[in-house]
Protein backbone atom coordinates (compact mmCIF):
# COMPACT_ATOMS: atom_id res chain seq x y z
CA UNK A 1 -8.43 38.28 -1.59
CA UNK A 2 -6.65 35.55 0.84
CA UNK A 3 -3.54 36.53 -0.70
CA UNK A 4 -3.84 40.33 -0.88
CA UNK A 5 -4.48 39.76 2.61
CA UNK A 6 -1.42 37.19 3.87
CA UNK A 7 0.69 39.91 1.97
CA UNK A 8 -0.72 43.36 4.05
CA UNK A 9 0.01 41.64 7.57
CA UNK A 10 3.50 40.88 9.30
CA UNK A 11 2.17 37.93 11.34
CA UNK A 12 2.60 34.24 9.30
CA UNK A 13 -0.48 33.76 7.66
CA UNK A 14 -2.17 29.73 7.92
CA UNK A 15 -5.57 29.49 5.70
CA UNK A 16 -7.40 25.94 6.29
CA UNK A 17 -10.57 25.40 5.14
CA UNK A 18 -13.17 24.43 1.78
CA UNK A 19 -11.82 26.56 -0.79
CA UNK A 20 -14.32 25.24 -3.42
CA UNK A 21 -10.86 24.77 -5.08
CA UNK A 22 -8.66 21.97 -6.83
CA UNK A 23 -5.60 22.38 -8.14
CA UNK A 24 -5.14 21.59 -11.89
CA UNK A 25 -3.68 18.23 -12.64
CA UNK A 26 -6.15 16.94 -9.84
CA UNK A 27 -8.32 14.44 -10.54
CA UNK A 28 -11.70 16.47 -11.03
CA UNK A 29 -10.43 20.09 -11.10
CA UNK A 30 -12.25 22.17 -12.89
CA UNK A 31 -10.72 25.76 -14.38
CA UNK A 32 -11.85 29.39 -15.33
CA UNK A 33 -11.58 30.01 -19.53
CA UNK A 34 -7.51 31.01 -19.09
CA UNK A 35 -7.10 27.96 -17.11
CA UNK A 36 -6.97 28.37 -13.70
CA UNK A 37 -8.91 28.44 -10.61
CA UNK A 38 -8.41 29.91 -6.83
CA UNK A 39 -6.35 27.11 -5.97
CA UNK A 40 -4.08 27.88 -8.61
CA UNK A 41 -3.90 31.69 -8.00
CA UNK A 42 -3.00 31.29 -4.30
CA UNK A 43 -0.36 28.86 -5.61
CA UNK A 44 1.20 31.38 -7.61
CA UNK A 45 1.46 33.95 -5.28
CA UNK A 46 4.10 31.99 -3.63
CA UNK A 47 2.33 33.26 -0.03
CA UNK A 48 1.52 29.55 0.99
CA UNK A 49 2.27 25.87 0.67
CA UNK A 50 -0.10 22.81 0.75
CA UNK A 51 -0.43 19.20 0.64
CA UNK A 52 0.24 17.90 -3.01
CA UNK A 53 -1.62 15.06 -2.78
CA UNK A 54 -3.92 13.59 -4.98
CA UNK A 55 -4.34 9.97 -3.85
CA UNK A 56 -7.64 8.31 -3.48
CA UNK A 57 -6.90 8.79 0.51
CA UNK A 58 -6.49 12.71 -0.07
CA UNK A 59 -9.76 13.25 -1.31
CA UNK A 60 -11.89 15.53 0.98
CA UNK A 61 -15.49 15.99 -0.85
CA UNK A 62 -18.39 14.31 -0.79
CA UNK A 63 -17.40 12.41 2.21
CA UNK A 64 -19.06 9.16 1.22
CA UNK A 65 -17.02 8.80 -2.09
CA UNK A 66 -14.91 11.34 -1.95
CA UNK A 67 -13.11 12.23 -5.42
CA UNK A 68 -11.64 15.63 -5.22
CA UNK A 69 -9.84 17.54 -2.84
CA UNK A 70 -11.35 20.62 -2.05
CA UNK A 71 -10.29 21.04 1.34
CA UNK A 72 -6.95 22.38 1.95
CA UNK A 73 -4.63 23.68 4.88
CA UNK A 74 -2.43 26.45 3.60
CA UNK A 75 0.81 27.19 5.45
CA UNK A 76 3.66 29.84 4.82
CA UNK A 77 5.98 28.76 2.33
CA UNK A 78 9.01 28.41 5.12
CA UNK A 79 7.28 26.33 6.95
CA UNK A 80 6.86 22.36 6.97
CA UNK A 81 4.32 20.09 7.18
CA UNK A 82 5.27 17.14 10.09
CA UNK A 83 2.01 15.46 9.17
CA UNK A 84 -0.65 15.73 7.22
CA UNK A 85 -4.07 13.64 6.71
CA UNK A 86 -7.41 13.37 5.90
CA UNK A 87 -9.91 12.23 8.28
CA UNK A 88 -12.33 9.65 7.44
CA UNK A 89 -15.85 10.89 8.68
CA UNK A 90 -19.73 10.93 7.60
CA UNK A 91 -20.59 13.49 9.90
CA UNK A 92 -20.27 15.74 7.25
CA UNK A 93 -20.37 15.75 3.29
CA UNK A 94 -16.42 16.89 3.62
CA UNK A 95 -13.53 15.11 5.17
CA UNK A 96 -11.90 16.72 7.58
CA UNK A 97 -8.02 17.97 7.50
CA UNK A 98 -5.67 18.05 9.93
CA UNK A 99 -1.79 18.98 9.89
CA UNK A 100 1.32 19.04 12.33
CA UNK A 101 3.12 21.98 11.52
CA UNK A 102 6.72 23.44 11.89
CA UNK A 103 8.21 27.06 11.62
């Protein structure tokens, strides 16, 4: 759905947020019967870029331990990331995100 949607509208499309979601090859993803997962789809749409990090400091859920990323700011793919981290915080039971961005 996020993708049919970045691909109906002319305006650059940036998607940040818990997307339930890790990539496989992540520690801790988990995958549908074929293999994949929504992570994965929105990868291969080619509509967006994001972090490919999977260190211990780019884990975003449970915020305690955290051990998978979840978490994700999505960007269009001719875009750059300037920065990119992952907030240390027990205020919630996710770490927060937050990028620097270029067009």
């Amino acid at each position: 759905m996020i993708a049919d949607i970045a691909k109906e509208t002319y305006a650059p499309t940036i998607v940040a947020g818990d997307m339930n979601s890790t990539p496989s090859g992540f520690p801790h993803s988990v995958t549908d019967p074929p293999g994949g997962n929504a992570i994965d789809t929105l990868d291969r749409s080619e509509l967006f870029q994001r972090s490919k990090l999977a260190t211990s400091d780019a884990m975003t859920f449970h915020s305690a331990e955290p051990k998978v990323v979840i978490d994700w700011i999505l960007i269009p793919p001719d875009w750059r990331f300037l920065k990119y981290q992952v907030q240390p915080s027990l205020l919630s039971d996710h770490r927060g995100v937050v990028a620097e961005i270029e067009r």
